[in-house]
N, C-alpha and C. Protein backbone atom coordinates (compact mmCIF):
# COMPACT_ATOMS: atom_id res chain seq x y z
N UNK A 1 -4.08 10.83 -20.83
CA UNK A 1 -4.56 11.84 -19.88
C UNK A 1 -4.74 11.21 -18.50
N UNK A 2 -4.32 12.20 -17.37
CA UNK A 2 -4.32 11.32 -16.22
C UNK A 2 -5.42 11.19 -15.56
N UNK A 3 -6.17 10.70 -14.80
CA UNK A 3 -7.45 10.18 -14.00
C UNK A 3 -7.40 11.21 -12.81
N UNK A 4 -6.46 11.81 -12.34
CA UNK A 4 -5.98 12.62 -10.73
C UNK A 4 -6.33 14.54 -11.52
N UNK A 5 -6.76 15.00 -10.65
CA UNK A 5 -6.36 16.46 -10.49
C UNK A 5 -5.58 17.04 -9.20
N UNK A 6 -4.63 17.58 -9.45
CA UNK A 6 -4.27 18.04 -8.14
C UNK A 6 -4.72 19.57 -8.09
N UNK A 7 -5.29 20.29 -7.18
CA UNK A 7 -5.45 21.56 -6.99
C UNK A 7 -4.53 22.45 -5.86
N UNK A 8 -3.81 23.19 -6.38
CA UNK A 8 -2.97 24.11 -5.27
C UNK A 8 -3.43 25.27 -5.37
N UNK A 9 -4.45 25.63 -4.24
CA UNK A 9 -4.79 27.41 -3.58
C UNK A 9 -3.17 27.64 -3.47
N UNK A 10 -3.41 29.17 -4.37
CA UNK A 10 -2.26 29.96 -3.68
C UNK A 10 -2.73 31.06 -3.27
N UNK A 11 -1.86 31.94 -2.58
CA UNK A 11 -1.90 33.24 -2.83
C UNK A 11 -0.69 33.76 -2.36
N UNK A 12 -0.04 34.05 -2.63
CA UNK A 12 1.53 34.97 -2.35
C UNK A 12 2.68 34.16 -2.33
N UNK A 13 2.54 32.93 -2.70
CA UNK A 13 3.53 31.53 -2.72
C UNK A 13 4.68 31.30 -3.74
N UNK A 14 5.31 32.65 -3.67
CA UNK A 14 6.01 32.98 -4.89
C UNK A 14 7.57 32.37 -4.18
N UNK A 15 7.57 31.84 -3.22
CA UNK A 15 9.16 31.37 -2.58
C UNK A 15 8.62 29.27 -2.55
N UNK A 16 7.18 29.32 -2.20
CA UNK A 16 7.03 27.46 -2.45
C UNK A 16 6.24 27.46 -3.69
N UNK A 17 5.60 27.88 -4.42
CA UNK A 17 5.07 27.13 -5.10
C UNK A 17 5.78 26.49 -6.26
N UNK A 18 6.77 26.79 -6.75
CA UNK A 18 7.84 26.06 -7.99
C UNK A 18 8.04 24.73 -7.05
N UNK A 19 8.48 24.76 -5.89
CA UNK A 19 9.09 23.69 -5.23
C UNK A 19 7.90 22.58 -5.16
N UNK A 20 6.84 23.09 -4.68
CA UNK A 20 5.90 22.27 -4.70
C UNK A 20 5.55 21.28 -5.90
N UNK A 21 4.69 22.32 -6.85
CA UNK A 21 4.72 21.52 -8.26
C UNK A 21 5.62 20.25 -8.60
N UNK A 22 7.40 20.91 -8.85
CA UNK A 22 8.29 19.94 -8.92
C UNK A 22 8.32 19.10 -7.89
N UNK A 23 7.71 18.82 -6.45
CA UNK A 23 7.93 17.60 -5.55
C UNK A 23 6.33 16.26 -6.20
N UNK A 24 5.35 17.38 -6.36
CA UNK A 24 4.20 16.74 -6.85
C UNK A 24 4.62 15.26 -8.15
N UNK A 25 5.29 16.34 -9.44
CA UNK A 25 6.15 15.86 -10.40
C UNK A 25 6.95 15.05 -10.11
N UNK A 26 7.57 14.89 -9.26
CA UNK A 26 8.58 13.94 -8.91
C UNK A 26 8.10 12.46 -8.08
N UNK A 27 6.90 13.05 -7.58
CA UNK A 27 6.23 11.95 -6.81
C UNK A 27 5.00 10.82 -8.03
N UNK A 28 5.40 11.04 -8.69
CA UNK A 28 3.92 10.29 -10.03
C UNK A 28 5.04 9.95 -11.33
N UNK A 29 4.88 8.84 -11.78
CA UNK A 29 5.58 8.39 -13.04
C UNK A 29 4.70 8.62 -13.98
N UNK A 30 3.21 8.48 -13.93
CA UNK A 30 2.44 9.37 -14.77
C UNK A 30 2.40 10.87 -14.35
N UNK A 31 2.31 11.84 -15.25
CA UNK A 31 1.87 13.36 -14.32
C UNK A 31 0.43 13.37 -14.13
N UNK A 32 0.10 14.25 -12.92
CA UNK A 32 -1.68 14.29 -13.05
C UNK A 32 -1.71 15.93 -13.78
N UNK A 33 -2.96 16.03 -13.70
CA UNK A 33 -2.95 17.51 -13.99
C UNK A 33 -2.71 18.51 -12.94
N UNK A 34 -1.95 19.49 -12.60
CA UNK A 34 -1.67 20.42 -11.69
C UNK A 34 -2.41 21.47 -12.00
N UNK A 35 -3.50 21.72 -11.07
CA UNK A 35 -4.02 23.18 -11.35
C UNK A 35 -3.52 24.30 -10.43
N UNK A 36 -3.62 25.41 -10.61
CA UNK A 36 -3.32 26.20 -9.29
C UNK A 36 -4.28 27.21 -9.40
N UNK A 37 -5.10 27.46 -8.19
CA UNK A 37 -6.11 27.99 -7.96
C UNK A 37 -5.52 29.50 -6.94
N UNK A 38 -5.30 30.63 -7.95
CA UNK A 38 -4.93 31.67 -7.23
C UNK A 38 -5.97 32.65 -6.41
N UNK A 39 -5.90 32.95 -5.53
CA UNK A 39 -6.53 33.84 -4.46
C UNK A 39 -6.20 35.30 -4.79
N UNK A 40 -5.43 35.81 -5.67
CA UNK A 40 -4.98 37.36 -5.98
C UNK A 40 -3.50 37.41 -5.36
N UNK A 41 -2.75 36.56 -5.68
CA UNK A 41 -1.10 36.36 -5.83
C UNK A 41 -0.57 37.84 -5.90
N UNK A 42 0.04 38.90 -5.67
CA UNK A 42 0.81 40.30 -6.12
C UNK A 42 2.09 40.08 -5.95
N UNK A 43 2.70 39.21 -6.27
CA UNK A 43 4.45 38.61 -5.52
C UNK A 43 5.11 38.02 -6.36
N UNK A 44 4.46 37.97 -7.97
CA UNK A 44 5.59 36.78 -8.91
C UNK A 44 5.07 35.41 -8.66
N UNK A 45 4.02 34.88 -7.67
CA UNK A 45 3.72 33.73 -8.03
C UNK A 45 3.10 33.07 -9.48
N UNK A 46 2.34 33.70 -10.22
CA UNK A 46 2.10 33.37 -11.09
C UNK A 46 3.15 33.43 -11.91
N UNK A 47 3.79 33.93 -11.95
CA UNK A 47 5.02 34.19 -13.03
C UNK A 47 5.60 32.83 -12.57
N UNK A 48 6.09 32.25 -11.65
CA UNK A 48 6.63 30.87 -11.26
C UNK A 48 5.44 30.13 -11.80
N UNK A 49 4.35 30.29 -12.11
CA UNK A 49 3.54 29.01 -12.03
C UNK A 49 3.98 29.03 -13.77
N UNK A 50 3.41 29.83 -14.51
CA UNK A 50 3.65 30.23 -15.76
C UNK A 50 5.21 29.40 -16.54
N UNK A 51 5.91 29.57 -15.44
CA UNK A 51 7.28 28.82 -15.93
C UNK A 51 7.33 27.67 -16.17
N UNK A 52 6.88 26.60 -14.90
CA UNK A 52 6.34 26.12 -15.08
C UNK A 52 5.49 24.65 -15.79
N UNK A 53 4.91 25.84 -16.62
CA UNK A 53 4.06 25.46 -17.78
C UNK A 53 2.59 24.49 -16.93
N UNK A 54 1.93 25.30 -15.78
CA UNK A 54 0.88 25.02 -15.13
C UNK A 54 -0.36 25.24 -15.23
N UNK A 55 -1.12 25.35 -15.59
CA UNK A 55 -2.77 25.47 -15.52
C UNK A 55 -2.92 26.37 -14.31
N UNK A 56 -3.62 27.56 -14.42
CA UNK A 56 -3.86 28.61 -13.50
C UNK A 56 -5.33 28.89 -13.42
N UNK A 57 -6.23 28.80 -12.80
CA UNK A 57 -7.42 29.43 -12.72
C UNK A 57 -7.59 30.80 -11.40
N UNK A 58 -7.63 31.74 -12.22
CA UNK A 58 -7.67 33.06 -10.82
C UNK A 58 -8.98 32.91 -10.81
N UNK A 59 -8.93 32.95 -9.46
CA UNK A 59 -10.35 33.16 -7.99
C UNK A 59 -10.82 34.89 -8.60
N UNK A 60 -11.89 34.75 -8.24
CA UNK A 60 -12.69 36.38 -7.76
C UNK A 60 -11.79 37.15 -6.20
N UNK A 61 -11.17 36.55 -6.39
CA UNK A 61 -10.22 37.24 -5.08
C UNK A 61 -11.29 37.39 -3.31
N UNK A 62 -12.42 36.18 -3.62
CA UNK A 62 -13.26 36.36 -2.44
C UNK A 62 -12.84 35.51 -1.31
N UNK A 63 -12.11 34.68 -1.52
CA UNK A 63 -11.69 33.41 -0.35
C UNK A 63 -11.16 32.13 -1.08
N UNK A 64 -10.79 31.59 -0.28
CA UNK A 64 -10.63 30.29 -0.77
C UNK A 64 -11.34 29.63 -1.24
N UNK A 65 -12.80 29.25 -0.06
CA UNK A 65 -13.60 28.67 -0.10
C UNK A 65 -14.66 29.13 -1.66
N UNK A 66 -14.61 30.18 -1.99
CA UNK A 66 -15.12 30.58 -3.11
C UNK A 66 -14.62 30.35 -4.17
N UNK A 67 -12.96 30.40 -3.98
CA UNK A 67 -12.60 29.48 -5.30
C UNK A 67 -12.35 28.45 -5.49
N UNK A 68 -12.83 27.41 -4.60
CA UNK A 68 -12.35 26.35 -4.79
C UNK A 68 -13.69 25.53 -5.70
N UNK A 69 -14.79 26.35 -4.91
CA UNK A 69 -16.37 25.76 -5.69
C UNK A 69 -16.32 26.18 -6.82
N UNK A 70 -15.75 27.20 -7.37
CA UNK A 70 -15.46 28.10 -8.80
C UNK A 70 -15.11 26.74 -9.86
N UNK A 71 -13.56 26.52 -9.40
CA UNK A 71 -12.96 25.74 -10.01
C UNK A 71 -13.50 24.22 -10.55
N UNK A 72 -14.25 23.87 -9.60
CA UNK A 72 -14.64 22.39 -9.51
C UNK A 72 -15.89 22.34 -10.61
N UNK A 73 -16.41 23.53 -10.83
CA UNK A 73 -17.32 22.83 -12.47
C UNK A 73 -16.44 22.51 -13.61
N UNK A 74 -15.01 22.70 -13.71
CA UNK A 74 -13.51 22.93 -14.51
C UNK A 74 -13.32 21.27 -14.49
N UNK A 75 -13.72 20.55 -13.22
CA UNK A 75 -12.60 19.46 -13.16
C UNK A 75 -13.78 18.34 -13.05
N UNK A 76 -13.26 17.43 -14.54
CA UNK A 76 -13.96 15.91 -14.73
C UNK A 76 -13.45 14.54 -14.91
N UNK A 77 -11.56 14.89 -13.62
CA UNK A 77 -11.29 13.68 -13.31
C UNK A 77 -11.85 12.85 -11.85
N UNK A 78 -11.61 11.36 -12.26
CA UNK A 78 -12.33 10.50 -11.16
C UNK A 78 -11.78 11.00 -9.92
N UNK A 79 -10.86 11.68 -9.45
CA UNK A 79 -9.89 11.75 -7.94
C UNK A 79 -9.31 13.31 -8.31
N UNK A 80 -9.76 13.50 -7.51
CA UNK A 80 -8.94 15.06 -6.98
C UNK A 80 -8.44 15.22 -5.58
N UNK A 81 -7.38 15.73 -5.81
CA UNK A 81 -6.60 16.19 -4.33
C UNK A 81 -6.64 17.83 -4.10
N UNK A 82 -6.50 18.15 -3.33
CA UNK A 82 -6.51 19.31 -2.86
C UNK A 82 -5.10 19.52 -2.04
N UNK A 83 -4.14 20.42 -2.13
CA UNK A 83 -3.15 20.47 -1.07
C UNK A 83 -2.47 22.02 -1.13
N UNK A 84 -2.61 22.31 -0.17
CA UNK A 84 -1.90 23.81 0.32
C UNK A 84 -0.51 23.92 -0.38
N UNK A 85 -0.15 25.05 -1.30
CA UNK A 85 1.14 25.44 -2.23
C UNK A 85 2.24 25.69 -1.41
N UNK A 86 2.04 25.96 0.03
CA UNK A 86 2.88 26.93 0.62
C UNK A 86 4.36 25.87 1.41
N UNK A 87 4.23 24.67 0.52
CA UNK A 87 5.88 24.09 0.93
C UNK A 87 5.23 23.12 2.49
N UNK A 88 4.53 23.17 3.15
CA UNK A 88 4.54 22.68 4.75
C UNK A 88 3.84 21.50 4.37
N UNK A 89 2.61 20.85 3.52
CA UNK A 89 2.89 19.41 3.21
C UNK A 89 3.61 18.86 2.13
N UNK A 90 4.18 18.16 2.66
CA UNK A 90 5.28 17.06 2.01
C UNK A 90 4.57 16.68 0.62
N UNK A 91 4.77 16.88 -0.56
CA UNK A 91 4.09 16.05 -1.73
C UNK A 91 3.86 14.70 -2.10
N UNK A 92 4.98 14.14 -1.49
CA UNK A 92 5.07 13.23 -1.85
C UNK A 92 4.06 12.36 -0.74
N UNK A 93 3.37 12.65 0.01
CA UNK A 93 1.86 12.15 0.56
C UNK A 93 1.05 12.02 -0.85
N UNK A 94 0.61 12.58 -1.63
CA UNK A 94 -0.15 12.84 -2.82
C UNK A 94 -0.03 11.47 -3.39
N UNK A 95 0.66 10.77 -3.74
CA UNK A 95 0.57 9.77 -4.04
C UNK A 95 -0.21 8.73 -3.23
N UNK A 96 -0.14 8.73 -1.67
CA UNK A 96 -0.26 7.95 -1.00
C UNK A 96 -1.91 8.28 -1.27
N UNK A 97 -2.49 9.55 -1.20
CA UNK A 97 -3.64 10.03 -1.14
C UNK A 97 -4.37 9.20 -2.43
N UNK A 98 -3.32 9.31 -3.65
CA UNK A 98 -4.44 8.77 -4.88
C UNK A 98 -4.42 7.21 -4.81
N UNK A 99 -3.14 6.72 -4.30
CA UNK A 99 -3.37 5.03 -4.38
C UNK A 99 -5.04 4.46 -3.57
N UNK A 100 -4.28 5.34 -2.25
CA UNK A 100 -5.98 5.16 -1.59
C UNK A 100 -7.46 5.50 -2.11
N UNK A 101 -7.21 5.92 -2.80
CA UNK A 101 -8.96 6.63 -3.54
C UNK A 101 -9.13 5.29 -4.89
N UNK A 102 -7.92 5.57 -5.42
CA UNK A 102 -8.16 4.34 -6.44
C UNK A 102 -8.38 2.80 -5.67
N UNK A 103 -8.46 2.35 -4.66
CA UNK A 103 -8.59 1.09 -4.21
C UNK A 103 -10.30 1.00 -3.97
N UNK A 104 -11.22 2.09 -4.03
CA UNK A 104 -12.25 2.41 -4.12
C UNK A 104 -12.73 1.93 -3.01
N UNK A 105 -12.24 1.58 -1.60
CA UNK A 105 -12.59 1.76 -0.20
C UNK A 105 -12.79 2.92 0.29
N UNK A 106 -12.30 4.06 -0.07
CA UNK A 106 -13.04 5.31 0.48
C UNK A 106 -13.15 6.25 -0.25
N UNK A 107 -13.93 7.26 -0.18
CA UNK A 107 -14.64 8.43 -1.10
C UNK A 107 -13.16 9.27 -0.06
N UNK A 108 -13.05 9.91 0.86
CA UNK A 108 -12.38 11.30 1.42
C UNK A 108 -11.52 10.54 1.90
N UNK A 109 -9.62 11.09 1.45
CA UNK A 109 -8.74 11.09 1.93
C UNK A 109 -8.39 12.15 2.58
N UNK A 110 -8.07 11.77 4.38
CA UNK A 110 -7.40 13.45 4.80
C UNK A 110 -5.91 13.16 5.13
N UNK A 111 -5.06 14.30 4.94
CA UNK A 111 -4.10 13.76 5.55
C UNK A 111 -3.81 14.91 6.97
N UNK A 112 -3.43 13.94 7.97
CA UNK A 112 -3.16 14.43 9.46
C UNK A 112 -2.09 15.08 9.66
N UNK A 113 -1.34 15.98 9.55
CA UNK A 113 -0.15 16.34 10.56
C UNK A 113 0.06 15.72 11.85
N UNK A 114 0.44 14.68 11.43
CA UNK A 114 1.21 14.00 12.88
C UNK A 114 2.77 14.14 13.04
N UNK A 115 2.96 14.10 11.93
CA UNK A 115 4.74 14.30 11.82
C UNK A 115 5.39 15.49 11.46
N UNK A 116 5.47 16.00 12.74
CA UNK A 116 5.80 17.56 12.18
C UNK A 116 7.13 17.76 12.87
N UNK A 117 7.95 18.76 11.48
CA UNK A 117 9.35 19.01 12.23
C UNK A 117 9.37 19.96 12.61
N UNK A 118 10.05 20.11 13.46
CA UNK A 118 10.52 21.33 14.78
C UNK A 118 10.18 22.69 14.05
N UNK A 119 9.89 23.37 14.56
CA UNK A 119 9.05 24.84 13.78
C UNK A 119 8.17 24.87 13.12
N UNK A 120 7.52 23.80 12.71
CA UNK A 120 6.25 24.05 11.50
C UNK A 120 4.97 24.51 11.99
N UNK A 121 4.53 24.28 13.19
CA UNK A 121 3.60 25.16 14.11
C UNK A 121 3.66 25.25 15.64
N UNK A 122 3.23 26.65 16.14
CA UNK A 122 3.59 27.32 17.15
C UNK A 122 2.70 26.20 18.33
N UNK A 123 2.96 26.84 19.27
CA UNK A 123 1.94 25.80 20.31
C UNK A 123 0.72 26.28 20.46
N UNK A 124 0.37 27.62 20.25
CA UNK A 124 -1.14 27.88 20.36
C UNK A 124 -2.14 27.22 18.70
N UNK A 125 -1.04 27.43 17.98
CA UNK A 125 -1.82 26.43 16.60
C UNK A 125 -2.23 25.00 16.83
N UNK A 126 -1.05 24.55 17.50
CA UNK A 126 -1.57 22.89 17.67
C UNK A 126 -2.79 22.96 18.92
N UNK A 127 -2.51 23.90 19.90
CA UNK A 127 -3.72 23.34 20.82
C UNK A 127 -5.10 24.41 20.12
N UNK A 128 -4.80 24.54 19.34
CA UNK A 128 -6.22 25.20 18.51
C UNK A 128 -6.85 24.64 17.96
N UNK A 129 -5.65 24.00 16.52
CA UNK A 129 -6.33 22.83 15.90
C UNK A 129 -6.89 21.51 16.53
N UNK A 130 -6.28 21.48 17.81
CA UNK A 130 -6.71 20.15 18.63
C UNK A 130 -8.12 20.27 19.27
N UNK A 131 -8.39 21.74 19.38
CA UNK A 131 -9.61 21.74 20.24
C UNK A 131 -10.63 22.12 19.03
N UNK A 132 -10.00 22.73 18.04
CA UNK A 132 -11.08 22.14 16.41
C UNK A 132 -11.93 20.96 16.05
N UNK A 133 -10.85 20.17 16.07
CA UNK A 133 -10.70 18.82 16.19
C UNK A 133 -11.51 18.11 16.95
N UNK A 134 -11.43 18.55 18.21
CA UNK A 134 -12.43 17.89 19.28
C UNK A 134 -14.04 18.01 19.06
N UNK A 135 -13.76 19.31 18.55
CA UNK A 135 -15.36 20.41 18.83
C UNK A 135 -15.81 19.19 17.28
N UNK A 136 -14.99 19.84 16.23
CA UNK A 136 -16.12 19.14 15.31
C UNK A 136 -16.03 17.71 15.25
N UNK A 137 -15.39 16.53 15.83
CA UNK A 137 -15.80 15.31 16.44
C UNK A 137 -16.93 15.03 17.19
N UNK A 138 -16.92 16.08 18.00
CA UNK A 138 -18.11 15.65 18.99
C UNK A 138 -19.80 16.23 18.46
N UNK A 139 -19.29 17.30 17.67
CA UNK A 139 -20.79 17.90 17.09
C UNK A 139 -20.89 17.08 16.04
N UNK A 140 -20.47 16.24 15.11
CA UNK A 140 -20.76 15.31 14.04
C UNK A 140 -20.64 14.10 14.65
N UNK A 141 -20.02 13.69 15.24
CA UNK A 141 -20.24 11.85 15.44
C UNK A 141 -19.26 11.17 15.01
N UNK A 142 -17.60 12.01 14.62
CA UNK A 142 -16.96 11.30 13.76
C UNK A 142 -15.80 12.06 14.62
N UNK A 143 -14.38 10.79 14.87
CA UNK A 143 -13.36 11.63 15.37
C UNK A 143 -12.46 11.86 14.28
N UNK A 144 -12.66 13.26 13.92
CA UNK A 144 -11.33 13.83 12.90
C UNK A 144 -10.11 14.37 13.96
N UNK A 145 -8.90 13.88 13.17
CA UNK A 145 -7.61 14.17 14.14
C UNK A 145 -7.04 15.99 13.68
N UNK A 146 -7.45 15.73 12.35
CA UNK A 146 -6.92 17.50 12.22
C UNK A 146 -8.00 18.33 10.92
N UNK A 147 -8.98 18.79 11.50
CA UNK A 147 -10.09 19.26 10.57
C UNK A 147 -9.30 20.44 9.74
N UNK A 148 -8.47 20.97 10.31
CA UNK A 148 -7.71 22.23 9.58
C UNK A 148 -6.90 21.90 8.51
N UNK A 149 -6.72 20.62 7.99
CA UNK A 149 -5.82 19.93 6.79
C UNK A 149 -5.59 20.49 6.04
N UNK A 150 -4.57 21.02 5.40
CA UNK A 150 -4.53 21.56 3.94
C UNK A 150 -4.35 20.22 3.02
N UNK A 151 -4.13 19.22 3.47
CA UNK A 151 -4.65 18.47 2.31
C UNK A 151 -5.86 16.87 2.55
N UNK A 152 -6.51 16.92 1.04
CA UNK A 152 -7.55 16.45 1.11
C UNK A 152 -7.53 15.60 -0.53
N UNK A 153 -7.78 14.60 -0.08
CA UNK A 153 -8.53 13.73 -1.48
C UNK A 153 -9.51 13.07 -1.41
N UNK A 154 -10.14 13.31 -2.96
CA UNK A 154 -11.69 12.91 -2.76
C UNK A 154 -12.16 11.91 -4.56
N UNK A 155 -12.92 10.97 -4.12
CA UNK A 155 -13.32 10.54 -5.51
C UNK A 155 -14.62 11.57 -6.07
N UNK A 156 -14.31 11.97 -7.21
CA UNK A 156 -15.38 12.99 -8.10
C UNK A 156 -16.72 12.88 -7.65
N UNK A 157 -16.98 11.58 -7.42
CA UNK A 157 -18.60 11.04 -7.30
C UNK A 157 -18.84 11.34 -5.80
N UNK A 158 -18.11 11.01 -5.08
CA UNK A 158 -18.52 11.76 -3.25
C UNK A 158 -18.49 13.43 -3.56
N UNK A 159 -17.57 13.71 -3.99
CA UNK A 159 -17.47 15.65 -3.83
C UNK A 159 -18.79 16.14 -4.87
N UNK A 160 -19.09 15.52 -6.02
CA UNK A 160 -20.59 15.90 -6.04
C UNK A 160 -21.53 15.95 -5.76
N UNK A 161 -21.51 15.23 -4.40
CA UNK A 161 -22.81 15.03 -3.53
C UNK A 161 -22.25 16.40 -2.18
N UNK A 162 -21.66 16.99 -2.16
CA UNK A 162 -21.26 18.29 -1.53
C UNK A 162 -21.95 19.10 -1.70
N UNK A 163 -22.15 20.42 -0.65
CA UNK A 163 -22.79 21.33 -1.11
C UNK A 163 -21.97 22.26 -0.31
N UNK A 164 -20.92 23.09 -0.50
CA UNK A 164 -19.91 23.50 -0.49
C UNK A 164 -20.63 25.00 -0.05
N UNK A 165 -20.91 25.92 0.76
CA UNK A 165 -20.66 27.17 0.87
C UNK A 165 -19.78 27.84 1.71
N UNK A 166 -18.80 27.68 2.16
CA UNK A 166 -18.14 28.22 2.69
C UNK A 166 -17.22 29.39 1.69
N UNK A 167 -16.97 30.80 1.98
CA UNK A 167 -16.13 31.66 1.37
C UNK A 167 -14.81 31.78 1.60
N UNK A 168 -14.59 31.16 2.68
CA UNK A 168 -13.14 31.62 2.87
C UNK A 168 -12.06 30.39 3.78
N UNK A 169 -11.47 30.61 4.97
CA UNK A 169 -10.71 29.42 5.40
C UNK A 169 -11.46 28.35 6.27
N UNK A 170 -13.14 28.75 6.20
CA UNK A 170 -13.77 27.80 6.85
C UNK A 170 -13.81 26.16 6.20
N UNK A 171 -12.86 26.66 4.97
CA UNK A 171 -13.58 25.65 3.68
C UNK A 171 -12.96 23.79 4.27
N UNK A 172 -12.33 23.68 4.81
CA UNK A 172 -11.86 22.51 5.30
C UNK A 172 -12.83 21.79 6.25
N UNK A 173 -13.54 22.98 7.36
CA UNK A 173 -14.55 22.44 8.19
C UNK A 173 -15.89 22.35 7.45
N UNK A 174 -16.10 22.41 6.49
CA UNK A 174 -17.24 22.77 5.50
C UNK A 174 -16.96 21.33 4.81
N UNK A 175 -15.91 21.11 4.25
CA UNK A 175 -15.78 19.94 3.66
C UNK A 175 -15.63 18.88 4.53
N UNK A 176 -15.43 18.88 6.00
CA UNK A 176 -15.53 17.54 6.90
C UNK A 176 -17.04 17.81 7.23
N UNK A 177 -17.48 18.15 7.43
CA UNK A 177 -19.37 18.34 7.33
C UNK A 177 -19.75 17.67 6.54
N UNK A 178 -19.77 17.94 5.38
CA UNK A 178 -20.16 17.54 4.03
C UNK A 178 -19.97 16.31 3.85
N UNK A 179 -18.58 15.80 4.27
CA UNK A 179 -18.39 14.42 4.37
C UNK A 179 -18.69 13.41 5.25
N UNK A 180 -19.49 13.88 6.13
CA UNK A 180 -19.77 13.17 7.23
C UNK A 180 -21.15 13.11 6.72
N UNK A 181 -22.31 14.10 6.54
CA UNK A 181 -23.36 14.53 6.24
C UNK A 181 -23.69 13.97 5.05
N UNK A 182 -23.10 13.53 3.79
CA UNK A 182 -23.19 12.27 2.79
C UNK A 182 -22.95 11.22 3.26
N UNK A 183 -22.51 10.81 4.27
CA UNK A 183 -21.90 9.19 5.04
C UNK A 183 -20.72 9.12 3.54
N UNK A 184 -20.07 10.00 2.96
CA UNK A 184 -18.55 9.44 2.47
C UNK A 184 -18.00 8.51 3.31
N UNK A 185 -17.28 7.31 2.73
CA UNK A 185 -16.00 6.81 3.47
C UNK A 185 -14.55 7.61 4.03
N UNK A 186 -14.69 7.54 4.74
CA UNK A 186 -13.52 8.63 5.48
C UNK A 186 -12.25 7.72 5.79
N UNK A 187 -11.26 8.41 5.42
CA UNK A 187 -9.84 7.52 5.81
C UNK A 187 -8.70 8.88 6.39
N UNK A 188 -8.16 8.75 7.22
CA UNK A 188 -7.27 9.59 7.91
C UNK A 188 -5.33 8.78 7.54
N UNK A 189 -4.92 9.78 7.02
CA UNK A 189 -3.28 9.10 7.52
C UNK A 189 -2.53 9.82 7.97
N UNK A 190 -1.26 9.56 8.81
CA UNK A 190 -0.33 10.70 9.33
C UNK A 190 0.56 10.79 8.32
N UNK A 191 0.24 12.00 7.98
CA UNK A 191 1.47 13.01 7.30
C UNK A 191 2.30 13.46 7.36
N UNK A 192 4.31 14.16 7.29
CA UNK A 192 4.52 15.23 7.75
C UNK A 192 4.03 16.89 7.28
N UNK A 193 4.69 17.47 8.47
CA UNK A 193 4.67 19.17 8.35
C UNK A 193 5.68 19.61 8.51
N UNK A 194 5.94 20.62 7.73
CA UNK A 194 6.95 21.54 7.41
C UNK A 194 7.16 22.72 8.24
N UNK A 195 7.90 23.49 8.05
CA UNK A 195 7.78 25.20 8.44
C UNK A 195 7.45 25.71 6.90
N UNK A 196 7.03 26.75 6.82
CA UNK A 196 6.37 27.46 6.12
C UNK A 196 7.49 28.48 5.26
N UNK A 197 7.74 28.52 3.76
CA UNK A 197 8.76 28.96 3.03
C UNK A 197 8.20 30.75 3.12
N UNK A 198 9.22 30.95 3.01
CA UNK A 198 9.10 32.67 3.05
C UNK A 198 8.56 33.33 4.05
């Protein structure tokens, strides 16, 4: 049994989420466990997850942020990742995310969009997320390069010292709080970004 959980929020990811899974799979010579944490999918995503052969937990259809705290009394491996279904991070970061957690120098892996190819976000997104970025650097004490991450890894023992309320897409700035606000070890790497499937 593997030591990693990976968790993929979906909701309508019925054109990336097969692709995803299989890049996850392809990136680990052990498999971890793949969960997928649906938001109220109406598009055939579950039917792709189902194929498959994935672990599904459906949300109360209230937010993200609501299902993601749902899920996590479910999961009692040492390292969990967190990463957006929708094809725009690269999977094969995921690995990079668990080597780092297992070296037990830091509790929170984020990964940055620094490497993004041509179309994956508009210019009012990047100077949004940048001034995100700024704002919650300067109100915590800590410079995060991209608080809006869809992906995140964490050792079990830091994310239980969380206290998670956020309902919906606040849940990323909720979890850099949290991690700052426990003094977690924080580690940042540049990632790529995609354009967005479907």
């Amino acid at each position: 049994m593997s030591d990693l959980t990976i968790l993929l929020p979906t909701k309508n990811e019925v054109e990336a989420v097969g692709k995803v899974i299989d890049e996850i799979r392809s990136s680990f010579t052990r498999e971890p466990r793949i969960l997928v944490v649906d938001g109220g999918s109406t598009d055939g995503t579950l039917d792709i997850v189902e194929d498959k052969k994935v672990e599904i937990f459906v949300g109360q259809g209230s937010g993200k942020g609501s299902d993601i705290r749902s899920v996590l009394d479910f999961i009692h491996t040492p390292y969990i990742i967190m990463v957006n279904a929708d094809y725009t991070y690269p999977a094969k970061y995921t690995q990079t995310v668990y080597n780092l957690l297992k070296m037990d120098y830091y509790d929170v892996v984020i990964g940055c969009r620094q490497l993004k190819e041509k179309g994956s976000m508009s210019s009012a997104n990047t100077f949004g997320n940048f001034f995100l970025s700024l704002l919650a650097s300067l109100l915590f004490g800590y410079r995060i390069n991209d608080v809006c991450s869809g992906m995140w890894g964490f050792r079990k023992e830091a994310l239980d010292k969380f206290s998670i309320t956020s309902e919906g897409f606040t849940l990323e700035v909720d979890l850099f709080t949290n991690a700052v606000r426990s003094k977690s070890r924080i580690y940042q790497i540049p990632i790529g970004y995609r354009p967005r499937l479907g």
